[in-house]
PDB file of N, CA and C in Angstrom:
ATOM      1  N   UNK A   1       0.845  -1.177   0.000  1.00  0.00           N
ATOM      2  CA  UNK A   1       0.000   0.000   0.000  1.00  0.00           C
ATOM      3  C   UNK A   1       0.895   1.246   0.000  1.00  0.00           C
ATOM      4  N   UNK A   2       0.683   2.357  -1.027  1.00  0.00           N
ATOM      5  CA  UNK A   2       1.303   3.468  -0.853  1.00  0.00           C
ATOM      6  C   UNK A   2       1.380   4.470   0.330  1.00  0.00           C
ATOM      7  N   UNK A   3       2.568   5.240   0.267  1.00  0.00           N
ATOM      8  CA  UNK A   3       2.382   5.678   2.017  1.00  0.00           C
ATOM      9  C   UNK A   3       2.024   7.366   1.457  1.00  0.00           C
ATOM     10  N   UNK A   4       0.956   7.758   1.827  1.00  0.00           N
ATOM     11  CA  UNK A   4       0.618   8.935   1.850  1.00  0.00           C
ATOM     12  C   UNK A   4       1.557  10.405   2.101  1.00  0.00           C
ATOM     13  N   UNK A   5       1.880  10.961   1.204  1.00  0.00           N
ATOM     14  CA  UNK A   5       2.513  11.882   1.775  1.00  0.00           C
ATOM     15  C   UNK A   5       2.297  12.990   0.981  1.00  0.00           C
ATOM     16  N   UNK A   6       1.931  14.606   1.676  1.00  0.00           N
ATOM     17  CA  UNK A   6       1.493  15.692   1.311  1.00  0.00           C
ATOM     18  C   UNK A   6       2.380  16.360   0.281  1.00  0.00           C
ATOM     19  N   UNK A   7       1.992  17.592  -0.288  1.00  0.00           N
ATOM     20  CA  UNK A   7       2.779  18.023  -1.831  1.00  0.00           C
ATOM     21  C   UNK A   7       4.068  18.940  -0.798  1.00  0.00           C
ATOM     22  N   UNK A   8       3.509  19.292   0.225  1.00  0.00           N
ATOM     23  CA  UNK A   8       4.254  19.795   1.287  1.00  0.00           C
ATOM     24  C   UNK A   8       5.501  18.982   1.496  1.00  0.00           C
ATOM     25  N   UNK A   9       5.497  18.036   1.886  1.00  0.00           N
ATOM     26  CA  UNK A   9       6.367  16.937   2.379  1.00  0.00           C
ATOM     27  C   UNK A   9       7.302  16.629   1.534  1.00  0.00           C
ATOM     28  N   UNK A  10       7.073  16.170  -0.023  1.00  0.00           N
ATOM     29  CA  UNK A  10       7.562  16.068  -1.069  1.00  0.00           C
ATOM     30  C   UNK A  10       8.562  17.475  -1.191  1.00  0.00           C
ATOM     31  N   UNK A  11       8.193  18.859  -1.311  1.00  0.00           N
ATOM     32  CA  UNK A  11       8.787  20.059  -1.769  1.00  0.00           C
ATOM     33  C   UNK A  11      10.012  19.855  -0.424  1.00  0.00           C
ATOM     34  N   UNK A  12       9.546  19.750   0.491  1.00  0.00           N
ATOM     35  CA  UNK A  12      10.650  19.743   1.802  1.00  0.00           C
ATOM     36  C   UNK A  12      11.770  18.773   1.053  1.00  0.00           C
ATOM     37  N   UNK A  13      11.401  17.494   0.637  1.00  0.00           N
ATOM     38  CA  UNK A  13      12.425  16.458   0.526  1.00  0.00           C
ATOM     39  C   UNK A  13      13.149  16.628  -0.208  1.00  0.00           C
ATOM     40  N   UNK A  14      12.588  17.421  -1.677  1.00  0.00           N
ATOM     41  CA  UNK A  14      13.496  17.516  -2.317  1.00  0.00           C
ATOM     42  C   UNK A  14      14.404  18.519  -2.271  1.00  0.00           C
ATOM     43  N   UNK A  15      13.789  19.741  -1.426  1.00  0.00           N
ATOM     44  CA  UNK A  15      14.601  20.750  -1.287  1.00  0.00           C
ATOM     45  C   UNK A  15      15.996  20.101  -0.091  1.00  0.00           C
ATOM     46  N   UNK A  16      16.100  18.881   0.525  1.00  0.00           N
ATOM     47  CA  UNK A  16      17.370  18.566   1.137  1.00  0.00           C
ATOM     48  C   UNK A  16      17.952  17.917   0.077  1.00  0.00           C
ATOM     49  N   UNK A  17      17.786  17.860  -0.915  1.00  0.00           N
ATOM     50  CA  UNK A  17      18.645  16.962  -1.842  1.00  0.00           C
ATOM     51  C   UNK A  17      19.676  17.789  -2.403  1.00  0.00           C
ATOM     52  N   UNK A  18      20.959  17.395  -3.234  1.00  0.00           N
ATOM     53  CA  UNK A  18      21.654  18.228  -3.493  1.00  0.00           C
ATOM     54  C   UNK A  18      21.059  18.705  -4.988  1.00  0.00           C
ATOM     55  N   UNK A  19      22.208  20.022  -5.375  1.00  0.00           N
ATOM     56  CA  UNK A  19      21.727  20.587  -6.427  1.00  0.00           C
ATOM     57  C   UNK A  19      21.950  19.701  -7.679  1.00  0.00           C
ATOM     58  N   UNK A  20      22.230  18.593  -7.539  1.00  0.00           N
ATOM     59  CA  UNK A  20      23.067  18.037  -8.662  1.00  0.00           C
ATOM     60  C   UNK A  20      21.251  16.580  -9.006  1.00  0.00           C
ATOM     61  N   UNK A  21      21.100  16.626  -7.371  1.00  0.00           N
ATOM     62  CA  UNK A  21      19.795  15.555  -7.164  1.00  0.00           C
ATOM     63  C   UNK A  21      18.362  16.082  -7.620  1.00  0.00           C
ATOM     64  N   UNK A  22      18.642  17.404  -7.498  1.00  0.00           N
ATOM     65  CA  UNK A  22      17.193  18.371  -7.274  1.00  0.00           C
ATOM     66  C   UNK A  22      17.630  18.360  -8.795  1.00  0.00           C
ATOM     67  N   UNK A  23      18.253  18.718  -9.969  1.00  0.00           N
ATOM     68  CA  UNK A  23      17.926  18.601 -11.406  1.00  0.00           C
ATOM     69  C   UNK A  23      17.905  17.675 -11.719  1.00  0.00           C
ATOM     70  N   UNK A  24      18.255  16.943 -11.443  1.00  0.00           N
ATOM     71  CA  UNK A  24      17.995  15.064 -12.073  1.00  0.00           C
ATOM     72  C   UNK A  24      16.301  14.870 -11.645  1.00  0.00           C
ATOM     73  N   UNK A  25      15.659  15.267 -10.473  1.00  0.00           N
ATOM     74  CA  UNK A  25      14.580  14.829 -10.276  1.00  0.00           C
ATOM     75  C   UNK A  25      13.519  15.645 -11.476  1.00  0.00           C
ATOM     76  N   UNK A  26      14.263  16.961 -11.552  1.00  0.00           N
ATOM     77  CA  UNK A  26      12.929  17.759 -12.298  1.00  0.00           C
ATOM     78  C   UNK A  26      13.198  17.400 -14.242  1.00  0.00           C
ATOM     79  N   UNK A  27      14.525  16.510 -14.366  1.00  0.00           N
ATOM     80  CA  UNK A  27      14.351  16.248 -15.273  1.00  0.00           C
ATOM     81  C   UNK A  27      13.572  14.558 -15.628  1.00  0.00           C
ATOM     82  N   UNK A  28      13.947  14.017 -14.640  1.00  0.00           N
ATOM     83  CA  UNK A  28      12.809  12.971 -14.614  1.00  0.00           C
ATOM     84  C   UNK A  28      11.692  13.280 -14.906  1.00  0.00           C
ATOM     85  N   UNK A  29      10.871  14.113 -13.802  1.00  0.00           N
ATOM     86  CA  UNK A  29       9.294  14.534 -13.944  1.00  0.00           C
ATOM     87  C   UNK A  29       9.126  15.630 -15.510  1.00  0.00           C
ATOM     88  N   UNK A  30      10.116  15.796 -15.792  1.00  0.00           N
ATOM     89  CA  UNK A  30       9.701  16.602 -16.526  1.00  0.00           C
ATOM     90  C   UNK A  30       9.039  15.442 -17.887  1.00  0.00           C
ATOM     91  N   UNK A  31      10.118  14.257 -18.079  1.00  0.00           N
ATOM     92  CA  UNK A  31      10.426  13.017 -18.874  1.00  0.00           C
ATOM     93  C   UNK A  31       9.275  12.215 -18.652  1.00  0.00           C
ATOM     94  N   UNK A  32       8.639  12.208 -17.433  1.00  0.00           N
ATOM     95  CA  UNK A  32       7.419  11.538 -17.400  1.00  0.00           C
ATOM     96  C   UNK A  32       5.953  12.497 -17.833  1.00  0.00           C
ATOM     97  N   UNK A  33       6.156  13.628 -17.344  1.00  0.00           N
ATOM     98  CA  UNK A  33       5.055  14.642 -17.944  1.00  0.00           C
ATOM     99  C   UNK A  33       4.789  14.321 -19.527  1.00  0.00           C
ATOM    100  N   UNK A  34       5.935  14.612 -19.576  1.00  0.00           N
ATOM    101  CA  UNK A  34       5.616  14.542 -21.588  1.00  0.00           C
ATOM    102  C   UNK A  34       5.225  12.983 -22.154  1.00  0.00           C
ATOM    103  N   UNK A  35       6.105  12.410 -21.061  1.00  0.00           N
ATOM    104  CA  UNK A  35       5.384  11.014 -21.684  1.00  0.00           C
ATOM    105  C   UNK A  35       3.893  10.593 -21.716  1.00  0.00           C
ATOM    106  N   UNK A  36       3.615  11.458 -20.013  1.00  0.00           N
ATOM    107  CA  UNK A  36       1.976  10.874 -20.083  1.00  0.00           C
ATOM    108  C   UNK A  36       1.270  11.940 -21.040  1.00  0.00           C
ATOM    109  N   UNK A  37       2.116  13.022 -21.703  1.00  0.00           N
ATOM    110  CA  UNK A  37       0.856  13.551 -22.456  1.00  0.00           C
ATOM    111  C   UNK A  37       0.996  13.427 -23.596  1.00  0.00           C
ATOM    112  N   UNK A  38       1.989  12.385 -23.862  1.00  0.00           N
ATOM    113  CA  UNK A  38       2.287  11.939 -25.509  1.00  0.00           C
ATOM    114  C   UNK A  38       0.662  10.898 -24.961  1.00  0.00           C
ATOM    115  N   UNK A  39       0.875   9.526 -24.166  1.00  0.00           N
ATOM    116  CA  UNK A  39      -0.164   8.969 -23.937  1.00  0.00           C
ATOM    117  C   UNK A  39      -1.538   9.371 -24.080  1.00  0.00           C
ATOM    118  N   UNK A  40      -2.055  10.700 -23.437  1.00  0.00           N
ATOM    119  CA  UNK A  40      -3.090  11.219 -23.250  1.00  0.00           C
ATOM    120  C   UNK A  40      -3.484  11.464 -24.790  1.00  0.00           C
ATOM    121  N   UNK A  41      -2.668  11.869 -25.579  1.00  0.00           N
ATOM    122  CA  UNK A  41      -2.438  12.323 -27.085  1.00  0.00           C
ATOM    123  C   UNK A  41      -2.998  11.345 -27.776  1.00  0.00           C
ATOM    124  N   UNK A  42      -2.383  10.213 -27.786  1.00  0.00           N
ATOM    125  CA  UNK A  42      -2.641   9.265 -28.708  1.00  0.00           C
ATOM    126  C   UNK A  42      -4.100   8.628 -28.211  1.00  0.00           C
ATOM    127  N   UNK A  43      -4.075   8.525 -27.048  1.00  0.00           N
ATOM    128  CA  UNK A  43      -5.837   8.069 -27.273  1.00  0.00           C
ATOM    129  C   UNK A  43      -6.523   8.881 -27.303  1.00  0.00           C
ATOM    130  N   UNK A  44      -6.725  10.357 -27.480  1.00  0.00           N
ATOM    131  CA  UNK A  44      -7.132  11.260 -28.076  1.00  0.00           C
ATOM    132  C   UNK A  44      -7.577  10.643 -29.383  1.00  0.00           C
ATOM    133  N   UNK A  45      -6.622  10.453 -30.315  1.00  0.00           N
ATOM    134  CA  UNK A  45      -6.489  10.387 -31.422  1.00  0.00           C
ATOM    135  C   UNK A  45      -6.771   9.159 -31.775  1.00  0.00           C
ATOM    136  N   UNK A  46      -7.005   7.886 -31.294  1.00  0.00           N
ATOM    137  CA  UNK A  46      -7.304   6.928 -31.342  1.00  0.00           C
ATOM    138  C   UNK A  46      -8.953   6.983 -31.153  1.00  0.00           C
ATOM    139  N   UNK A  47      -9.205   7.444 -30.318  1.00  0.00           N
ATOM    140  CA  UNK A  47     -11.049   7.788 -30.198  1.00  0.00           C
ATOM    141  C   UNK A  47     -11.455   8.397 -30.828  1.00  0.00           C
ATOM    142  N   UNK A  48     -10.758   9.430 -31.886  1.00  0.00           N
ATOM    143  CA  UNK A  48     -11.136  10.001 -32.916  1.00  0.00           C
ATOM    144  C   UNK A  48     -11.197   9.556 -34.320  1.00  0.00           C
ATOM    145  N   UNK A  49     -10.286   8.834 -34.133  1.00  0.00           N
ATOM    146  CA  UNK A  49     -10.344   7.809 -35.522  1.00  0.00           C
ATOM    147  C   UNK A  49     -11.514   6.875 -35.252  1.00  0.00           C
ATOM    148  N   UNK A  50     -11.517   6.176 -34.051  1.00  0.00           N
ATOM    149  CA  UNK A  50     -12.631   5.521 -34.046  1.00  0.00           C
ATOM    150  C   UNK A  50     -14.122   5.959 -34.149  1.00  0.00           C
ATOM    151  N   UNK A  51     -14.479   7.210 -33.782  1.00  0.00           N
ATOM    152  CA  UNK A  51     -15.670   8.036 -33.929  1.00  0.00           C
ATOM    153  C   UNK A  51     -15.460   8.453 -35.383  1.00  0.00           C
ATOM    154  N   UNK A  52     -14.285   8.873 -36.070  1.00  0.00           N
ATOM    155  CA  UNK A  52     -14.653   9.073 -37.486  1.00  0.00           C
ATOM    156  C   UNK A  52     -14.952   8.059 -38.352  1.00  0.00           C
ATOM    157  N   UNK A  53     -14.488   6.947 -38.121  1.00  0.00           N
ATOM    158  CA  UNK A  53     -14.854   5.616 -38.889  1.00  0.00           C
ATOM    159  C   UNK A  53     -15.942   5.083 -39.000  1.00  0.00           C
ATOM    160  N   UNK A  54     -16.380   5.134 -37.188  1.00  0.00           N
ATOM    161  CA  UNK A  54     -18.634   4.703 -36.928  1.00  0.00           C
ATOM    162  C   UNK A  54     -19.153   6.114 -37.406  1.00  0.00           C
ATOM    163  N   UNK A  55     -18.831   6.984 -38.298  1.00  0.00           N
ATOM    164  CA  UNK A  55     -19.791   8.136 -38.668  1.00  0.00           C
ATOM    165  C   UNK A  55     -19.952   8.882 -37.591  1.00  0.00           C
ATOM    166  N   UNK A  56     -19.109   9.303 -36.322  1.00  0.00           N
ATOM    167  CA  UNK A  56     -19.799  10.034 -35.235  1.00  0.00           C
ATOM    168  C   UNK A  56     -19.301  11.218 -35.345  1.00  0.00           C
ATOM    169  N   UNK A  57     -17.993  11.744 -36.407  1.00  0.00           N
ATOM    170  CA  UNK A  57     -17.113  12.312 -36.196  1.00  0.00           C
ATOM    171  C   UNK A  57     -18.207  13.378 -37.436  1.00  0.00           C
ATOM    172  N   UNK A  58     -18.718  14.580 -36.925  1.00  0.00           N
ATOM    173  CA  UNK A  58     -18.806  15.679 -37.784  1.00  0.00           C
ATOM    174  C   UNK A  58     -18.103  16.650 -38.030  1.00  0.00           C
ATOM    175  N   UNK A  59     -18.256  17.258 -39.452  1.00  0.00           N
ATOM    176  CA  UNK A  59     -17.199  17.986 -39.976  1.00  0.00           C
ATOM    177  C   UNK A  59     -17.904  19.420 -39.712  1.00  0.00           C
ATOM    178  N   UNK A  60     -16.677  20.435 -39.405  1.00  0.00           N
ATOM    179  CA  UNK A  60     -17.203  21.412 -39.531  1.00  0.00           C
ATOM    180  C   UNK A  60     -15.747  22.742 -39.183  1.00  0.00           C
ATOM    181  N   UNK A  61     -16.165  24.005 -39.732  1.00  0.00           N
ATOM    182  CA  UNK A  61     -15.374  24.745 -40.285  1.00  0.00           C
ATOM    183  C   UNK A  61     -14.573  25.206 -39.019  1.00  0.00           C
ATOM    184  N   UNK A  62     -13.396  26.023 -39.111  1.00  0.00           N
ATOM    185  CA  UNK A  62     -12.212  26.293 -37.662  1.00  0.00           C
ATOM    186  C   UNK A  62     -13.470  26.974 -37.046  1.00  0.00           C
ATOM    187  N   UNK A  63     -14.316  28.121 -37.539  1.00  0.00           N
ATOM    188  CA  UNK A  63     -14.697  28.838 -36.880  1.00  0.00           C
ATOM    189  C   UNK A  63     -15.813  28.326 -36.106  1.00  0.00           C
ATOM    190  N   UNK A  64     -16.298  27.239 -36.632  1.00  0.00           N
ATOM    191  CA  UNK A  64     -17.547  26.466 -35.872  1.00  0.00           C
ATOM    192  C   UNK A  64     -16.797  25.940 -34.523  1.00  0.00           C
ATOM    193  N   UNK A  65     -15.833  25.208 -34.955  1.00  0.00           N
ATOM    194  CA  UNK A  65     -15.135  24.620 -33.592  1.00  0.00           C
ATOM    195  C   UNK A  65     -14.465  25.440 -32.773  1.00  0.00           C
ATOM    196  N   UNK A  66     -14.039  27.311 -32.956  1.00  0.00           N
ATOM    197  CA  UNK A  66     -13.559  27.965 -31.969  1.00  0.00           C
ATOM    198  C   UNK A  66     -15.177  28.319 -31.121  1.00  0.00           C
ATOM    199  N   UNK A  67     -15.959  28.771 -32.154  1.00  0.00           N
ATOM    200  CA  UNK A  67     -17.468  28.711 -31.345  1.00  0.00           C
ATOM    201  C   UNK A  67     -17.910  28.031 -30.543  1.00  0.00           C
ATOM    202  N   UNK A  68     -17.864  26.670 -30.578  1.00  0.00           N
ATOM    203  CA  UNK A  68     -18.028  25.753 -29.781  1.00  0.00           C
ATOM    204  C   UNK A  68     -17.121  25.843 -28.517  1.00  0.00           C
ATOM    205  N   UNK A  69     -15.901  26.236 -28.760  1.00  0.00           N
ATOM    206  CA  UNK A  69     -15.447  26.345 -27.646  1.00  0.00           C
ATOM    207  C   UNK A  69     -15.196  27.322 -26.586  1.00  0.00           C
ATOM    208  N   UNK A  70     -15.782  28.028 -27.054  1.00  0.00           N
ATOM    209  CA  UNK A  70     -16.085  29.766 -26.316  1.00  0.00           C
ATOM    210  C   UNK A  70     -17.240  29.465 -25.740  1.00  0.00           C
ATOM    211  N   UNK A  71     -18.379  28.416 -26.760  1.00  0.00           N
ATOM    212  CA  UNK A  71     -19.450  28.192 -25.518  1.00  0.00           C
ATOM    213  C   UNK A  71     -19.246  27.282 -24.286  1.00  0.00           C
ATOM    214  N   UNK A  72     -17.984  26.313 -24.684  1.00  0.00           N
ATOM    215  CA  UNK A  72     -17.817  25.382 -23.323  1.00  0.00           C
ATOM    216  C   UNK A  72     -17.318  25.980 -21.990  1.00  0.00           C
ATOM    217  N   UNK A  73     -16.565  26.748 -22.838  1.00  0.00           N
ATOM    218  CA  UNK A  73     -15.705  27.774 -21.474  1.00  0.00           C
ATOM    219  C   UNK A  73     -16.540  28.534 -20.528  1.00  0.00           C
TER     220      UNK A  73
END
């Protein structure tokens, strides 16, 4: 079971690490960020292919889809 620990707790820990530890970590997270949003990306794009293939996927012009999204906001 994972052991709980606050965003607090974390910033403390890494701030005792050295400077050499503290860039290795933010280049890790940085290496996993992009990875999960390459991930997030592709099934994006995978559900879109699949909705364009069953006919769900409608077409419509840039300005329809910035409209649409001025109304979601």
């Amino acid at each position: 079971m994972p052991i709980a620990t606050t965003f607090n707790e974390i910033v403390e820990a890494a701030d005792s690490l050295s400077m050499t530890d503290q860039e290795a970590l933010v280049d890790l997270l940085r290496h996993r960020l992009a990875a999960a949003r390459r991930q997030e990306l592709e099934r994006a794009v995978r559900e879109a292919r699949r909705e364009f293939e069953s006919g769900q996927a409608q077409i419509a012009s840039v300005a329809e889809i910035m409209d649409d999204l001025t109304i979601q906001d």
